[in-house]
C-alpha atoms as a PDB file:
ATOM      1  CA  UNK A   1       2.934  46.916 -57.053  1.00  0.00           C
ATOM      2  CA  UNK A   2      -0.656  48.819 -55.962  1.00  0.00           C
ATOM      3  CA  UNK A   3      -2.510  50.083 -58.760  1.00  0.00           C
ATOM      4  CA  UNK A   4      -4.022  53.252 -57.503  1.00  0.00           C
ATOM      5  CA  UNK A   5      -8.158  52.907 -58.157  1.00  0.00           C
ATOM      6  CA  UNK A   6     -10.033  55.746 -59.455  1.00  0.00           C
ATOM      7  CA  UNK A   7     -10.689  56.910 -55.518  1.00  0.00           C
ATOM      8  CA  UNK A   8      -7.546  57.221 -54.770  1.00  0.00           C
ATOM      9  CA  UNK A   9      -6.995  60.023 -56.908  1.00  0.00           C
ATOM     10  CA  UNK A  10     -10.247  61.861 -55.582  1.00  0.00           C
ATOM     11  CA  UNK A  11      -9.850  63.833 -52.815  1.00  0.00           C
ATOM     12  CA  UNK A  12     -11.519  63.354 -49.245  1.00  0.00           C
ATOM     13  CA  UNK A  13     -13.517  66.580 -48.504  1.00  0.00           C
ATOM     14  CA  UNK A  14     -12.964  66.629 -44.214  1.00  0.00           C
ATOM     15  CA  UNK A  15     -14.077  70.337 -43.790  1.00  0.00           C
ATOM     16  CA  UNK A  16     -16.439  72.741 -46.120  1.00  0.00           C
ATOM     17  CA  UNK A  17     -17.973  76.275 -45.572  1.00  0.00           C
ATOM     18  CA  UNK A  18     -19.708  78.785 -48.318  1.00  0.00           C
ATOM     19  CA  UNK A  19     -20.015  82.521 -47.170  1.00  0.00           C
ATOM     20  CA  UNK A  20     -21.017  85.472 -49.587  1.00  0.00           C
ATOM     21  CA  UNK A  21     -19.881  83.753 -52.193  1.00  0.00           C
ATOM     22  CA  UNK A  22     -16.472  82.362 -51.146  1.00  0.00           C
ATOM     23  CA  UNK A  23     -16.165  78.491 -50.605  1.00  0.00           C
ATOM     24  CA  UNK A  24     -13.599  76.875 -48.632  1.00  0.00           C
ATOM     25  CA  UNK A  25     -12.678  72.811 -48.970  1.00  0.00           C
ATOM     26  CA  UNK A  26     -10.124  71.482 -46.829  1.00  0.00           C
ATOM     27  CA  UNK A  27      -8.939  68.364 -48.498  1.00  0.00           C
ATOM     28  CA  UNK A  28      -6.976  65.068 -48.116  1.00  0.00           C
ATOM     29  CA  UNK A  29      -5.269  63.091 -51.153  1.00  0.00           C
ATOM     30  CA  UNK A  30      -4.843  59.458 -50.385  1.00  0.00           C
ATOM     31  CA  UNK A  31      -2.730  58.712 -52.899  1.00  0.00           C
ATOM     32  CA  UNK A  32      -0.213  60.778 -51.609  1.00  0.00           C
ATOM     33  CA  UNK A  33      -1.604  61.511 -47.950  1.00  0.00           C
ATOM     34  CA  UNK A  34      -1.405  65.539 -48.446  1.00  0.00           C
ATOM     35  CA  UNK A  35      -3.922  67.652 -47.377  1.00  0.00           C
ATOM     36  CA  UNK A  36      -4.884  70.754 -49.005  1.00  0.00           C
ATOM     37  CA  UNK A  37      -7.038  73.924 -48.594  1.00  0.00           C
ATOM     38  CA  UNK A  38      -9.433  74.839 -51.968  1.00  0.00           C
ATOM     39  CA  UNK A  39     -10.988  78.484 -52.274  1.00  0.00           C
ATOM     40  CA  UNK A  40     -13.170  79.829 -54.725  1.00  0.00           C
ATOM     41  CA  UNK A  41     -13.872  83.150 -54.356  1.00  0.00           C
ATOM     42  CA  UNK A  42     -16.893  84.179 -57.328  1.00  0.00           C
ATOM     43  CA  UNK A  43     -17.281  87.686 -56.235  1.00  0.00           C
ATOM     44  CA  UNK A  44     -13.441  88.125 -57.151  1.00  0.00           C
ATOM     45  CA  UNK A  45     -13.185  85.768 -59.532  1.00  0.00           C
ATOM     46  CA  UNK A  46     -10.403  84.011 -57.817  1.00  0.00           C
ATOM     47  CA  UNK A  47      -9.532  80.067 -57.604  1.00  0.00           C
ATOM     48  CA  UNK A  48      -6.479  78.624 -55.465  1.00  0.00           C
ATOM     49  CA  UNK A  49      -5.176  75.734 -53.609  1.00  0.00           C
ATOM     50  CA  UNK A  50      -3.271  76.362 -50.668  1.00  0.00           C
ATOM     51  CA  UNK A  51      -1.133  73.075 -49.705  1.00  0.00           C
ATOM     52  CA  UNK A  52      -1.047  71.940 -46.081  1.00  0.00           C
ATOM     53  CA  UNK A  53       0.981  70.847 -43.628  1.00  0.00           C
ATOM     54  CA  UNK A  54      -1.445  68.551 -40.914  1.00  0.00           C
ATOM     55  CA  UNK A  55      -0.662  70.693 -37.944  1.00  0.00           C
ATOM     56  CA  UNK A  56      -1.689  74.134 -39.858  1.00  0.00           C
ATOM     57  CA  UNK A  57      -4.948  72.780 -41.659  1.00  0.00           C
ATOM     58  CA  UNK A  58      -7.612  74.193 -39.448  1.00  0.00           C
ATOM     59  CA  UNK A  59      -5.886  77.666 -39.527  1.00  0.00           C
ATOM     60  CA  UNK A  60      -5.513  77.766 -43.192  1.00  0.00           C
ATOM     61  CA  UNK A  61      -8.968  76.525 -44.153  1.00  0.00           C
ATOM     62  CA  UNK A  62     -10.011  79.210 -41.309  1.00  0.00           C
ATOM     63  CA  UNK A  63      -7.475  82.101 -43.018  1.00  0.00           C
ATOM     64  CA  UNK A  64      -6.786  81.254 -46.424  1.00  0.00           C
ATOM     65  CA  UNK A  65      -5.999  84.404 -48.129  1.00  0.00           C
ATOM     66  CA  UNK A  66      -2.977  85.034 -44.725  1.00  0.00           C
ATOM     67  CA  UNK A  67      -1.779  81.726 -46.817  1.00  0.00           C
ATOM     68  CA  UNK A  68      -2.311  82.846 -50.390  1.00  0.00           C
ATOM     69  CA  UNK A  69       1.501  83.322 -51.552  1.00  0.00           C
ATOM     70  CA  UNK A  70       1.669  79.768 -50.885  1.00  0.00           C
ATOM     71  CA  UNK A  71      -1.152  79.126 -53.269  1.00  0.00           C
ATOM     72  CA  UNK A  72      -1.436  76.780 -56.573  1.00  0.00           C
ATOM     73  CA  UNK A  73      -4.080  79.255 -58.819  1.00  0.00           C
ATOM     74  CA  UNK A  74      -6.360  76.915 -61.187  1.00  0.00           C
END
């Protein structure tokens, strides 16, 4: 059995950009080799994760509110 070290619960940060107030994080998740997209949005007060399928990653950390309703809010 593999005991799952502190860094495998951390996520990988593999894309980041900070506009006006809105930051976006596209993340992988070794220990379960997901990816997903992280917004914070201060201006509206708004905090999600979007989960992600590998071949839409770059479009959702590009568009995340088109892929809001799929959204985990913090």
């Amino acid at each position: 059995m593999h005991a799952c070290s502190t860094t495998d619960l951390m996520p990988r940060e593999l894309a980041y950009r900070e506009s006006d107030g809105l930051q976006v994080s596209l993340l992988w998740w070794k220990a379960d080799n997901s990816l997903s997209v992280s917004v914070v949005d201060s201006l509206a007060a708004e905090v999600f994760d979007v989960p992600v399928a590998g071949n839409d990653a770059l479009d959702v950390f590009d568009h995340p509110y088109a892929y809001a309703a799929c959204a985990d809010p913090r």
